[in-house]
C-alpha atoms as a PDB file:
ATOM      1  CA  UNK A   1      13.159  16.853 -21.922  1.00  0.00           C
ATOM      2  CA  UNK A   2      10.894  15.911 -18.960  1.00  0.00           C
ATOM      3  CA  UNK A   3      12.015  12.920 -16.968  1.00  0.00           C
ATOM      4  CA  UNK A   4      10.307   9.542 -18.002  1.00  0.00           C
ATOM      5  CA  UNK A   5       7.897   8.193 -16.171  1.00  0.00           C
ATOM      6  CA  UNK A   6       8.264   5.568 -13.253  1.00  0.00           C
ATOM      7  CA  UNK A   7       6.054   2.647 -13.028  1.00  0.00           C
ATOM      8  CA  UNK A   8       5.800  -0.157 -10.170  1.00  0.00           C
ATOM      9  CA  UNK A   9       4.408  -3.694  -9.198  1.00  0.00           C
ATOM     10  CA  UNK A  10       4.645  -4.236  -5.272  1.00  0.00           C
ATOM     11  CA  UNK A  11       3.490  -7.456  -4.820  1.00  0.00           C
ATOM     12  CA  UNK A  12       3.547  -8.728  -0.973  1.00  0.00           C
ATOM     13  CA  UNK A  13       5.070 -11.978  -0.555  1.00  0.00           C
ATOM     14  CA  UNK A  14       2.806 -14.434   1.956  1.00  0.00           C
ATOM     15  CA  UNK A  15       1.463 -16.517  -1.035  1.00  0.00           C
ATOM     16  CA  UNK A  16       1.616 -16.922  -4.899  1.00  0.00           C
ATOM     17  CA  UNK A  17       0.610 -14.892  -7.314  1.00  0.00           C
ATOM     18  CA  UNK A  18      -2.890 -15.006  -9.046  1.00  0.00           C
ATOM     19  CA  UNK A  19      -4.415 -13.701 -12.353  1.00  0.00           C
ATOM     20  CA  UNK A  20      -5.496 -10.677 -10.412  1.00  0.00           C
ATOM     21  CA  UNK A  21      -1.735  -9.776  -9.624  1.00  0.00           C
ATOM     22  CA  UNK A  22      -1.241 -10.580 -13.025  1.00  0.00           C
ATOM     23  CA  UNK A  23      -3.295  -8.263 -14.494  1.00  0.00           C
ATOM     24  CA  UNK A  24      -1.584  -5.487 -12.329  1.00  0.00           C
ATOM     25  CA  UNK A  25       1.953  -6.480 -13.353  1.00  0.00           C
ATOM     26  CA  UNK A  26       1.226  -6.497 -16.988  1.00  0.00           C
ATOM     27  CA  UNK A  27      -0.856  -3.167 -16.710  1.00  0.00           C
ATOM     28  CA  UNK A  28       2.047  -1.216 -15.371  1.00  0.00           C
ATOM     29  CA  UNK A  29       4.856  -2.824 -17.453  1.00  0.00           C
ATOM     30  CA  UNK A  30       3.346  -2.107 -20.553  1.00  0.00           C
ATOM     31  CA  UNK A  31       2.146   1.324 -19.475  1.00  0.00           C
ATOM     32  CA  UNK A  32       6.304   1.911 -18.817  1.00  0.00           C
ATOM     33  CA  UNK A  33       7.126   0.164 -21.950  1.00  0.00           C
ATOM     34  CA  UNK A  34       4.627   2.078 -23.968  1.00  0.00           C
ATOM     35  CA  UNK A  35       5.228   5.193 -22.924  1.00  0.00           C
ATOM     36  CA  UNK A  36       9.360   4.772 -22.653  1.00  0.00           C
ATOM     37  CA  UNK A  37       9.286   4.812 -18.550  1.00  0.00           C
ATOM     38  CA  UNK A  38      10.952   2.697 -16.327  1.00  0.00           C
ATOM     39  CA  UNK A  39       9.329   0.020 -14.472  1.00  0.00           C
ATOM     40  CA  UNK A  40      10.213  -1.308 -10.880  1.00  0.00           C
ATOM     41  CA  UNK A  41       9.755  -4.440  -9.037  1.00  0.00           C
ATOM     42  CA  UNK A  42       9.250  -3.534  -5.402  1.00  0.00           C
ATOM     43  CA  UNK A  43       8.588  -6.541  -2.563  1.00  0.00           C
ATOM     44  CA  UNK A  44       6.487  -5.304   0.300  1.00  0.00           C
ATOM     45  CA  UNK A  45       7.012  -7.523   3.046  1.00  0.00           C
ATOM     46  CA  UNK A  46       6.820  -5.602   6.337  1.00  0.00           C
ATOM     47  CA  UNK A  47       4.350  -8.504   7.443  1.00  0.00           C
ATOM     48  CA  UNK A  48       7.460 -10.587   8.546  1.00  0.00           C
ATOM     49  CA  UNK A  49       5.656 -13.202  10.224  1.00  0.00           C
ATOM     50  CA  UNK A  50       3.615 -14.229   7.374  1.00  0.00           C
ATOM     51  CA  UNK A  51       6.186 -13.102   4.439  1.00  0.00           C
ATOM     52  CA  UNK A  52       8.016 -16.309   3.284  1.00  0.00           C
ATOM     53  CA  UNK A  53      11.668 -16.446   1.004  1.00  0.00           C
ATOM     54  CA  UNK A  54       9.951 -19.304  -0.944  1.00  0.00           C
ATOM     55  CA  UNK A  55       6.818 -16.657  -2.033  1.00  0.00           C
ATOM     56  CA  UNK A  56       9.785 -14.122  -3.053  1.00  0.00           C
ATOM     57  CA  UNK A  57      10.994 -16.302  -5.274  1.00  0.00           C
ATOM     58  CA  UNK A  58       7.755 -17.589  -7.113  1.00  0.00           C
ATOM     59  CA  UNK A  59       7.185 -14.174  -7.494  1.00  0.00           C
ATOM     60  CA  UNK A  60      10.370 -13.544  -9.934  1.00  0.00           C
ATOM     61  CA  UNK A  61       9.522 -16.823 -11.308  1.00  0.00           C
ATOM     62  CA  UNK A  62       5.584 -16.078 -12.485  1.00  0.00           C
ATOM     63  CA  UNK A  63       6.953 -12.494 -13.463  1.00  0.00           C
ATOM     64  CA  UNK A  64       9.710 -13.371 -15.727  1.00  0.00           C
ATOM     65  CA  UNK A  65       7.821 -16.494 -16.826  1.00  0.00           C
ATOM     66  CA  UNK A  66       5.056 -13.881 -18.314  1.00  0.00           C
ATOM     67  CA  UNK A  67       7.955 -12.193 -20.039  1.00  0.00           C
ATOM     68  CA  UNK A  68       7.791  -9.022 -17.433  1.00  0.00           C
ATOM     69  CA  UNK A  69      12.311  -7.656 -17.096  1.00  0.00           C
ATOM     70  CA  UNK A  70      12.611  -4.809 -14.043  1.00  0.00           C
ATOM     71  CA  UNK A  71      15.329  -2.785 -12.771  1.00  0.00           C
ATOM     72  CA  UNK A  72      17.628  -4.054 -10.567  1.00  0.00           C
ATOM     73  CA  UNK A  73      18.260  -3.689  -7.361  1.00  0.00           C
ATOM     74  CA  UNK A  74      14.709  -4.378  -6.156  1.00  0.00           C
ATOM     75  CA  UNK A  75      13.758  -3.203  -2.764  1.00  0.00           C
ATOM     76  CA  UNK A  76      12.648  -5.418  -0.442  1.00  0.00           C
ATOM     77  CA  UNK A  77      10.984  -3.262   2.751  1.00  0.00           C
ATOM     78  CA  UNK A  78      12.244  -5.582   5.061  1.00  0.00           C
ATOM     79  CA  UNK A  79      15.158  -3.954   4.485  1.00  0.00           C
ATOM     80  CA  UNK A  80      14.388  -0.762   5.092  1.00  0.00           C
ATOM     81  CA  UNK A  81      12.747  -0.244   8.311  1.00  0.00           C
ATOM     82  CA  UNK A  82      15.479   2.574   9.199  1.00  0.00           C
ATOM     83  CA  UNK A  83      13.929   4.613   6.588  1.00  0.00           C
ATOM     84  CA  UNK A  84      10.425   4.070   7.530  1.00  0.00           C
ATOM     85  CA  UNK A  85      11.300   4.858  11.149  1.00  0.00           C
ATOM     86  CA  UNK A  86      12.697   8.242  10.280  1.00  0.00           C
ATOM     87  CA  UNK A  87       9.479   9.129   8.399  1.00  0.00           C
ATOM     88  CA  UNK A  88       7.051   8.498  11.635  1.00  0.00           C
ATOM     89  CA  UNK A  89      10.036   9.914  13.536  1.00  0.00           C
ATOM     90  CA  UNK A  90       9.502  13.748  11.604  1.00  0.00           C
ATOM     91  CA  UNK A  91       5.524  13.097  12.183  1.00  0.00           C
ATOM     92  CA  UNK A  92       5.685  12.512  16.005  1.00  0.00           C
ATOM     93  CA  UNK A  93       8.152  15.666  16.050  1.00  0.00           C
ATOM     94  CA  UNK A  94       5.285  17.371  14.666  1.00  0.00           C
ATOM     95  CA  UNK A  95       2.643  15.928  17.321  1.00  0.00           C
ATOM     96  CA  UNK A  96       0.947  13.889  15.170  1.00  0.00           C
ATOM     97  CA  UNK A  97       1.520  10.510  16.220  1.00  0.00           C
ATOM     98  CA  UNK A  98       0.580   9.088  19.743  1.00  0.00           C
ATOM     99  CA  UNK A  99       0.372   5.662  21.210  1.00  0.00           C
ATOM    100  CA  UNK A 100      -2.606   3.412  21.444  1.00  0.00           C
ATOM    101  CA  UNK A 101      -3.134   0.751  23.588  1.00  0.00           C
ATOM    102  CA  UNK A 102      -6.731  -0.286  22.759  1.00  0.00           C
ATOM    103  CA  UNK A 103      -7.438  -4.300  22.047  1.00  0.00           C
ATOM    104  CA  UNK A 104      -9.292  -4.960  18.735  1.00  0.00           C
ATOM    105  CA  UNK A 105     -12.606  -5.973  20.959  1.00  0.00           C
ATOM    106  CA  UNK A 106     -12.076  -2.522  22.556  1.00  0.00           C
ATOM    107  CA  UNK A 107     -12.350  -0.655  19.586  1.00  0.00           C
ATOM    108  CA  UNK A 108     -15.032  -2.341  18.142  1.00  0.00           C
ATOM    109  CA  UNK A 109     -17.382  -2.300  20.767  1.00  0.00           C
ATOM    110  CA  UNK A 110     -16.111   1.654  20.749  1.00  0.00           C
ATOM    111  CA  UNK A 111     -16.881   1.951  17.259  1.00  0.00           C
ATOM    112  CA  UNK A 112     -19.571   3.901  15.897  1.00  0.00           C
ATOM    113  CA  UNK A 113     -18.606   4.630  12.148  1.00  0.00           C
ATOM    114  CA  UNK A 114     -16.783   1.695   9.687  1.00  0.00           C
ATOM    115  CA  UNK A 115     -13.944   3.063   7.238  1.00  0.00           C
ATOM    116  CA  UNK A 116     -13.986   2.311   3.400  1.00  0.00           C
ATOM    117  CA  UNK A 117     -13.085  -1.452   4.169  1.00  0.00           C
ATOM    118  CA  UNK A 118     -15.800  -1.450   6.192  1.00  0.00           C
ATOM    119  CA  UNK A 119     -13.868  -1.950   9.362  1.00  0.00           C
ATOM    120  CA  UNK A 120     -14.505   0.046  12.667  1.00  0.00           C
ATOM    121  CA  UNK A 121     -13.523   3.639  12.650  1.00  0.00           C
ATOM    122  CA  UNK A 122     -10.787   4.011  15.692  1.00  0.00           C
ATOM    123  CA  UNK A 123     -13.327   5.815  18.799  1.00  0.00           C
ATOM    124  CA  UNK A 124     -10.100   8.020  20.082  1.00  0.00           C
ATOM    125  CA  UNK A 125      -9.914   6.026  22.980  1.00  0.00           C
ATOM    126  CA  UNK A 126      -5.941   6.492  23.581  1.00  0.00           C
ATOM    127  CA  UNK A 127      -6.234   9.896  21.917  1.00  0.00           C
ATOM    128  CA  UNK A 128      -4.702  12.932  24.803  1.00  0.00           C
ATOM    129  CA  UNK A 129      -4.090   9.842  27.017  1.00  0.00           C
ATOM    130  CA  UNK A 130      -2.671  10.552  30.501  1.00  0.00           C
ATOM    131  CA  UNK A 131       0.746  10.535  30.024  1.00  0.00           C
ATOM    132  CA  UNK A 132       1.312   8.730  33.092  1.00  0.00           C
ATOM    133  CA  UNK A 133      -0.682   5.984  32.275  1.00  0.00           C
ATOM    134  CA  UNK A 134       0.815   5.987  28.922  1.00  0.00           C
ATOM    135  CA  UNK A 135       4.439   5.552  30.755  1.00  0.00           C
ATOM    136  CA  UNK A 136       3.382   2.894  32.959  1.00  0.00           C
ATOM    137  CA  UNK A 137       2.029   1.297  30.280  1.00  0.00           C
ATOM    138  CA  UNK A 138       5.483   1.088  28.418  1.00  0.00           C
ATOM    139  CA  UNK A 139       7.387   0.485  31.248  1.00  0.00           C
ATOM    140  CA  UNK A 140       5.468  -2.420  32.013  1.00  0.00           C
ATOM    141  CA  UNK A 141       6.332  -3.916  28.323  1.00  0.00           C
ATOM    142  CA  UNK A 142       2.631  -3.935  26.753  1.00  0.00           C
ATOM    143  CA  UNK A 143       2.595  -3.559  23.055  1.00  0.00           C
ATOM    144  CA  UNK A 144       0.865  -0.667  21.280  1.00  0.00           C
ATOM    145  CA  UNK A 145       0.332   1.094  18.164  1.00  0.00           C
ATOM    146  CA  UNK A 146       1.632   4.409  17.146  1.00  0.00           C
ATOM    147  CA  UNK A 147      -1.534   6.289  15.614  1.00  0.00           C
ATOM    148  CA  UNK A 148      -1.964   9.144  13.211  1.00  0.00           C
ATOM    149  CA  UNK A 149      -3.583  11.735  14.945  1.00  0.00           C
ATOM    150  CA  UNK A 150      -5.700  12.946  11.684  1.00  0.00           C
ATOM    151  CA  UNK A 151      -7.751  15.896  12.743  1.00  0.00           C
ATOM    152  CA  UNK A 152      -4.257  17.398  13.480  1.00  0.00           C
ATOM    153  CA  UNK A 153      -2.539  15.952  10.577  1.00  0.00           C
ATOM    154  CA  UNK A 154      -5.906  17.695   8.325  1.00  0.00           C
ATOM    155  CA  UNK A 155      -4.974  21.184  10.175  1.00  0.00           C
ATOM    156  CA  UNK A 156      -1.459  21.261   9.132  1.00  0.00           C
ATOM    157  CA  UNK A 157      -1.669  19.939   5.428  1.00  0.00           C
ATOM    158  CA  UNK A 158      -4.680  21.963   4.200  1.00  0.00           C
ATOM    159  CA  UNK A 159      -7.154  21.075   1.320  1.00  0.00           C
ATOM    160  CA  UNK A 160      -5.810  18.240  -0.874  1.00  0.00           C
ATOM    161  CA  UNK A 161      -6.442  17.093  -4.183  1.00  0.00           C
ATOM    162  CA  UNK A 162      -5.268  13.220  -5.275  1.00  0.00           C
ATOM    163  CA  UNK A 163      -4.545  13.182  -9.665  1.00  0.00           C
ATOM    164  CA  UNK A 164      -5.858  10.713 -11.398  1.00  0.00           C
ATOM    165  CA  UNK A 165      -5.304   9.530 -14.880  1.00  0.00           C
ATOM    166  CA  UNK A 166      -7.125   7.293 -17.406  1.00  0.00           C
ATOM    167  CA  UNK A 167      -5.163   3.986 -18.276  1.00  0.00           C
ATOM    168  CA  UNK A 168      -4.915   5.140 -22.168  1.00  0.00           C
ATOM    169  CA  UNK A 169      -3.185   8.161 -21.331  1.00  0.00           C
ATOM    170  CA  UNK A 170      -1.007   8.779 -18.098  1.00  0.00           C
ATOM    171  CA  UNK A 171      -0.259  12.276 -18.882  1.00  0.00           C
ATOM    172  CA  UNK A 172      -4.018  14.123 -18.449  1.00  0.00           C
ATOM    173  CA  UNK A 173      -4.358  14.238 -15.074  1.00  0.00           C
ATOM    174  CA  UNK A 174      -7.761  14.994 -13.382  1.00  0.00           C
ATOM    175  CA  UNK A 175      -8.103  15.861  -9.828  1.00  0.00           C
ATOM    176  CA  UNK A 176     -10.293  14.797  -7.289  1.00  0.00           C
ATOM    177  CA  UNK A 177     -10.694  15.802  -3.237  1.00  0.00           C
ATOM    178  CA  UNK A 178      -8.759  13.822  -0.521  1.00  0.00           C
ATOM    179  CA  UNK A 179     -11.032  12.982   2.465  1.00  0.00           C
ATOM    180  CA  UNK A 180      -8.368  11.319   4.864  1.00  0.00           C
ATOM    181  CA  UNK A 181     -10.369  11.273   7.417  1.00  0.00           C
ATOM    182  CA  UNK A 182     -12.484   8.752   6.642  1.00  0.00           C
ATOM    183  CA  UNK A 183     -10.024   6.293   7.790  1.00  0.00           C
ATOM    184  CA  UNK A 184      -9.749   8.101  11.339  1.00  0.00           C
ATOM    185  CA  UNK A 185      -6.454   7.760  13.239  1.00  0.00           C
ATOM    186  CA  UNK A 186      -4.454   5.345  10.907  1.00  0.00           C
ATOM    187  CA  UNK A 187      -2.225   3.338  12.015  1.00  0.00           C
ATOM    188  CA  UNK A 188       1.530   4.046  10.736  1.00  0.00           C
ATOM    189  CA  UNK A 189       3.395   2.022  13.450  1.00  0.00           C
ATOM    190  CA  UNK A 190       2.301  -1.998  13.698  1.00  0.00           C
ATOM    191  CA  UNK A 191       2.893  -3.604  17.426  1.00  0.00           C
ATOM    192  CA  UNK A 192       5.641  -6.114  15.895  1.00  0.00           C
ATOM    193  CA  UNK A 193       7.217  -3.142  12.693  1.00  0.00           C
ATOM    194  CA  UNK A 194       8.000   0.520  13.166  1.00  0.00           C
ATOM    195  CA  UNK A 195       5.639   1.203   9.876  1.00  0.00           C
ATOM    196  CA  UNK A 196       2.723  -0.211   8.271  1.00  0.00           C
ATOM    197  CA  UNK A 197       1.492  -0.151   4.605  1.00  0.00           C
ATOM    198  CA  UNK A 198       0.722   3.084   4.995  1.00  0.00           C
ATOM    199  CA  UNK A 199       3.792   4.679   5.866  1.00  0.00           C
ATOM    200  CA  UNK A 200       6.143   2.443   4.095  1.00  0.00           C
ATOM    201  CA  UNK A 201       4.329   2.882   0.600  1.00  0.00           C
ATOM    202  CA  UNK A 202       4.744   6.375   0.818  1.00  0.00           C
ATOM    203  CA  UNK A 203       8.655   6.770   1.696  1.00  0.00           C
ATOM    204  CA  UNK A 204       8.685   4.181  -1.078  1.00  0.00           C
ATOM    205  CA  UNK A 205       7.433   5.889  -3.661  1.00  0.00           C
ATOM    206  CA  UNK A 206       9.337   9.190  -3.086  1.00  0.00           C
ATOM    207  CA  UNK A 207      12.683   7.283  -2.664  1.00  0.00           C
ATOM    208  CA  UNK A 208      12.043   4.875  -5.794  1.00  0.00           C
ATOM    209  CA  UNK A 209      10.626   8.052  -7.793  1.00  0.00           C
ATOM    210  CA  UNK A 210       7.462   6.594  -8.392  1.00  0.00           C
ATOM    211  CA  UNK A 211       5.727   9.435 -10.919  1.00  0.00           C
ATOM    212  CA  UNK A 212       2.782   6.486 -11.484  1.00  0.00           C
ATOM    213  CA  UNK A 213       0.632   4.268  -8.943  1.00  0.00           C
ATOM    214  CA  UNK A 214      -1.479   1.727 -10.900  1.00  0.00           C
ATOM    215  CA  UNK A 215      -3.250  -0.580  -8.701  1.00  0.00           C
ATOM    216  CA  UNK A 216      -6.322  -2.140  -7.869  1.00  0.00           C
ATOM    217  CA  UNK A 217      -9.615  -0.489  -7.261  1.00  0.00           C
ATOM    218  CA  UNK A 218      -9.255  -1.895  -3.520  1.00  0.00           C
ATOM    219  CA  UNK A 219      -6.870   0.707  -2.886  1.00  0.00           C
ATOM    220  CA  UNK A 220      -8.339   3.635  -4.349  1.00  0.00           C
ATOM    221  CA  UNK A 221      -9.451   5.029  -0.559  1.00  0.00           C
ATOM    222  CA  UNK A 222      -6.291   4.395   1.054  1.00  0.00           C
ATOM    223  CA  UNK A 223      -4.709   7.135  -1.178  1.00  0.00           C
ATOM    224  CA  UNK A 224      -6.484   9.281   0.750  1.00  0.00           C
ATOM    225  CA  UNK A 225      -4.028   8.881   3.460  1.00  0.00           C
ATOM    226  CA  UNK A 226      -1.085   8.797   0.986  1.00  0.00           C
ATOM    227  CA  UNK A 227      -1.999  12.132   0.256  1.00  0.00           C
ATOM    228  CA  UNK A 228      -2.323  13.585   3.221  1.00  0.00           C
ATOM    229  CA  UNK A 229       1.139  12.006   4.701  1.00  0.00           C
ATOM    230  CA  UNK A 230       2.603  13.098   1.294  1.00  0.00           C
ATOM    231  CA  UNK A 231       2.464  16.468   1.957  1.00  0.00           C
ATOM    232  CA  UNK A 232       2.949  15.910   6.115  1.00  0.00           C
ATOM    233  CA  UNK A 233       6.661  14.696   5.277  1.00  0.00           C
ATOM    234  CA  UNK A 234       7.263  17.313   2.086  1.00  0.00           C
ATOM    235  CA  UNK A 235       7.175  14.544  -0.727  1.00  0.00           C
ATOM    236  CA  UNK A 236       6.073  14.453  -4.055  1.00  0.00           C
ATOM    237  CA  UNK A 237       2.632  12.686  -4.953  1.00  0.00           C
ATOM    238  CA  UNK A 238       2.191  10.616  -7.967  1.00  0.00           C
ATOM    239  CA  UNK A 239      -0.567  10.264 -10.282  1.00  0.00           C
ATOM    240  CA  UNK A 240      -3.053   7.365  -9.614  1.00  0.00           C
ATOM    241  CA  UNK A 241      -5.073   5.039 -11.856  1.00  0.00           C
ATOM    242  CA  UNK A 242      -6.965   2.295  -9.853  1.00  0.00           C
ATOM    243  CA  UNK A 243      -7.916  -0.373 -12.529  1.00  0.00           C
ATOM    244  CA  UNK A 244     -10.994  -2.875 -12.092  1.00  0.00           C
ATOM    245  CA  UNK A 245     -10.221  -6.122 -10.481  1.00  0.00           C
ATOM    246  CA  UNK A 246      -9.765  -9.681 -11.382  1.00  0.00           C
ATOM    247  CA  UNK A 247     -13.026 -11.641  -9.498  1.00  0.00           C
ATOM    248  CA  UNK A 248     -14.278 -14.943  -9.933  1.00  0.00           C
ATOM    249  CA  UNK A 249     -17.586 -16.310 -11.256  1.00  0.00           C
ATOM    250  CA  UNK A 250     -19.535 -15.368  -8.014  1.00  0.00           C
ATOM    251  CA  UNK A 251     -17.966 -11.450  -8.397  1.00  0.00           C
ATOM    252  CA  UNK A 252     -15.519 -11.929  -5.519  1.00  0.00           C
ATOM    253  CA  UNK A 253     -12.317 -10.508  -5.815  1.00  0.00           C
ATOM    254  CA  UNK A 254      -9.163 -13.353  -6.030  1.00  0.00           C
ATOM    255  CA  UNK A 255      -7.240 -13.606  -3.066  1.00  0.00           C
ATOM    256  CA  UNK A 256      -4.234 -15.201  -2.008  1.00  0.00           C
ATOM    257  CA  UNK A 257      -5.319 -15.875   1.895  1.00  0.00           C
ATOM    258  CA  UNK A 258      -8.811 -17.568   0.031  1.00  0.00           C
ATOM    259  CA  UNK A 259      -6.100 -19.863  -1.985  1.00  0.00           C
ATOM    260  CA  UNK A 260      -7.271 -18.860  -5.154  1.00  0.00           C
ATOM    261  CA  UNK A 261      -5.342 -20.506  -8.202  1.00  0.00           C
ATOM    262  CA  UNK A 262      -2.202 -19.031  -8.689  1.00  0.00           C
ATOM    263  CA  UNK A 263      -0.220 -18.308 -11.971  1.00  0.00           C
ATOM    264  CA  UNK A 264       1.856 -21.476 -11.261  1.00  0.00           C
ATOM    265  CA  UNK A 265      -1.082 -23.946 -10.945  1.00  0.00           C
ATOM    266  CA  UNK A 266      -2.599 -22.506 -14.073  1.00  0.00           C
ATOM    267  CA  UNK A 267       1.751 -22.895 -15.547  1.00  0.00           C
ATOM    268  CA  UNK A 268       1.289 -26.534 -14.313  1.00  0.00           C
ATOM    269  CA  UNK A 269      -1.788 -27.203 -15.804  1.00  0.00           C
ATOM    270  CA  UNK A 270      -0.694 -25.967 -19.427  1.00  0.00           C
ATOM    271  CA  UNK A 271      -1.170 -22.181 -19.467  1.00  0.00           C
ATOM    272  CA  UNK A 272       0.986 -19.707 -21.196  1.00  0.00           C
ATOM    273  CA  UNK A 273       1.958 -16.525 -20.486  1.00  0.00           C
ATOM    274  CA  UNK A 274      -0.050 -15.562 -23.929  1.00  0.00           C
ATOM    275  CA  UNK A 275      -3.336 -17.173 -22.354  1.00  0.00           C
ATOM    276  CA  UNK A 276      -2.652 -15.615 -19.295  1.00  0.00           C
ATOM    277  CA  UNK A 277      -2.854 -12.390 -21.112  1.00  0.00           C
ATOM    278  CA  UNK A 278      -5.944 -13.161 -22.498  1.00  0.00           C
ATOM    279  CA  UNK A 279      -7.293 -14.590 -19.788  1.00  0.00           C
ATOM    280  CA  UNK A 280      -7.010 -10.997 -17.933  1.00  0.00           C
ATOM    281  CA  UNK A 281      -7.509  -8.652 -20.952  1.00  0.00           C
ATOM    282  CA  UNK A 282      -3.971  -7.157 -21.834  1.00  0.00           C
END
């Protein structure tokens, strides 16, 4: 019998939750329950400065308040960071990670191409850096980045192919070409955490045994990059759906950082989890 499949939410936790969250937590639990999978609660929180105990906790409370159960333990990256270290540890033994010292204004006014989100495409500028400088530069305590170095990173994995699946049925897979390098040299080690969203959501995956990554349209690029550091560190790569997302009356897409009403402000103003359902078409 084949193994069932694995679903996950992976909320980060630096504000509430909003109907657009809400839409992704309901997708993927009753995609599990339909299809007799499991589904898994994960809490991203590598961003330690802005992640917050109390956002944590509201997000157990809007989850089980819309009548969503998970597996327990639930992993919270924070703990973890040994695990994401080891991963960018196997990619620098394979020279494909180097440090970067380059300011944001540096790279910008560097820049000539912008990435899927639109931000500047890293110029190379620390790319076959003197290693003296580089030294001096850590000896003397200044913080850096540890970057991808993709044209490499292309070399070594080969043509890839990211599968894709319609919501209605998880099991037809289509495939479609990875182009990683559209991104440049990600970054996969922060200044203040040895990984960054990148990184982490890969190991992740593989260690939680993740067979199926719904999530938001927003991150339908970035698996790109999954893909490629998928099959850089030997792991298995899920299917992907990336559903539409939850915007507001102008067409902008709800975000926590804009303080857009969360799923306890619409609790407090009389919702229920049956109009939140509604409300976001499940």
């Amino acid at each position: 019998m084949p193994a069932p499949p694995v679903f996950r939410f992976a909320p980060s936790p630096n504000g509430r939750l909003h109907l657009g969250h809400a839409y992704s937590a309901l997708l993927n639990f009753e995609l599990a329950r339909r299809h007799g999978g499991r589904f898994l609660l994960r809490i991203e929180d590598i961003d330690v400065a802005r992640s917050r105990l109390e956002y944590v906790a509201g997000i157990f409370e809007d989850l089980r308040w819309l009548g969503l159960s998970w597996e327990e333990p639930v992993r919270h990256q924070s703990q973890h960071f040994a695990s994401y270290r080891a991963a960018a540890d196997r990619l620098a033994a394979l020279g494909l990670l180097y440090p970067c010292f380059a300011s944001r204004s540096e790279i910008e006014a560097a820049a000539i191409l912008s990435d899927p989100d639109g931000a500047p495409v890293y110029p190379g500028l620390w790319r076959g850096a003197d290693a003296g400088e580089v030294a001096r530069r850590k000896a003397a305590g200044e913080p850096f980045v540890m970057r991808l170095y993709m044209a490499g990173a292309e070399r070594l994995a080969g043509p890839l192919v990211v599968a894709s699946f319609e919501q209605d049925d998880p099991f037809t897979l289509e495939a479609r070409p990875a182009e990683p390098a559209r991104w440049g040299d990600a970054v996969l080690q922060r200044k203040e955490t040895p990984t960054s969203y990148h990184l982490a959501v890969v190991v992740d995956d593989a260690l939680q045994g993740v067979s199926h990554v719904v999530r938001g349209t927003d991150l339908e690029a970035a698996t790109d990059v999954h893909r490629l550091l998928q099959a850089l560190l030997g792991l298995p790569a899920p299917a992907y759906h990336h559903h539409h997302l939850i915007t507001d009356e102008k067409g902008r897409k709800l975000a926590k950082s804009l303080r857009d009403t969360s799923l306890a402000e619409l609790r407090r103003d009389g919702a229920s989890p049956e109009d939140i359902r509604r409300m976001v078409g499940v």
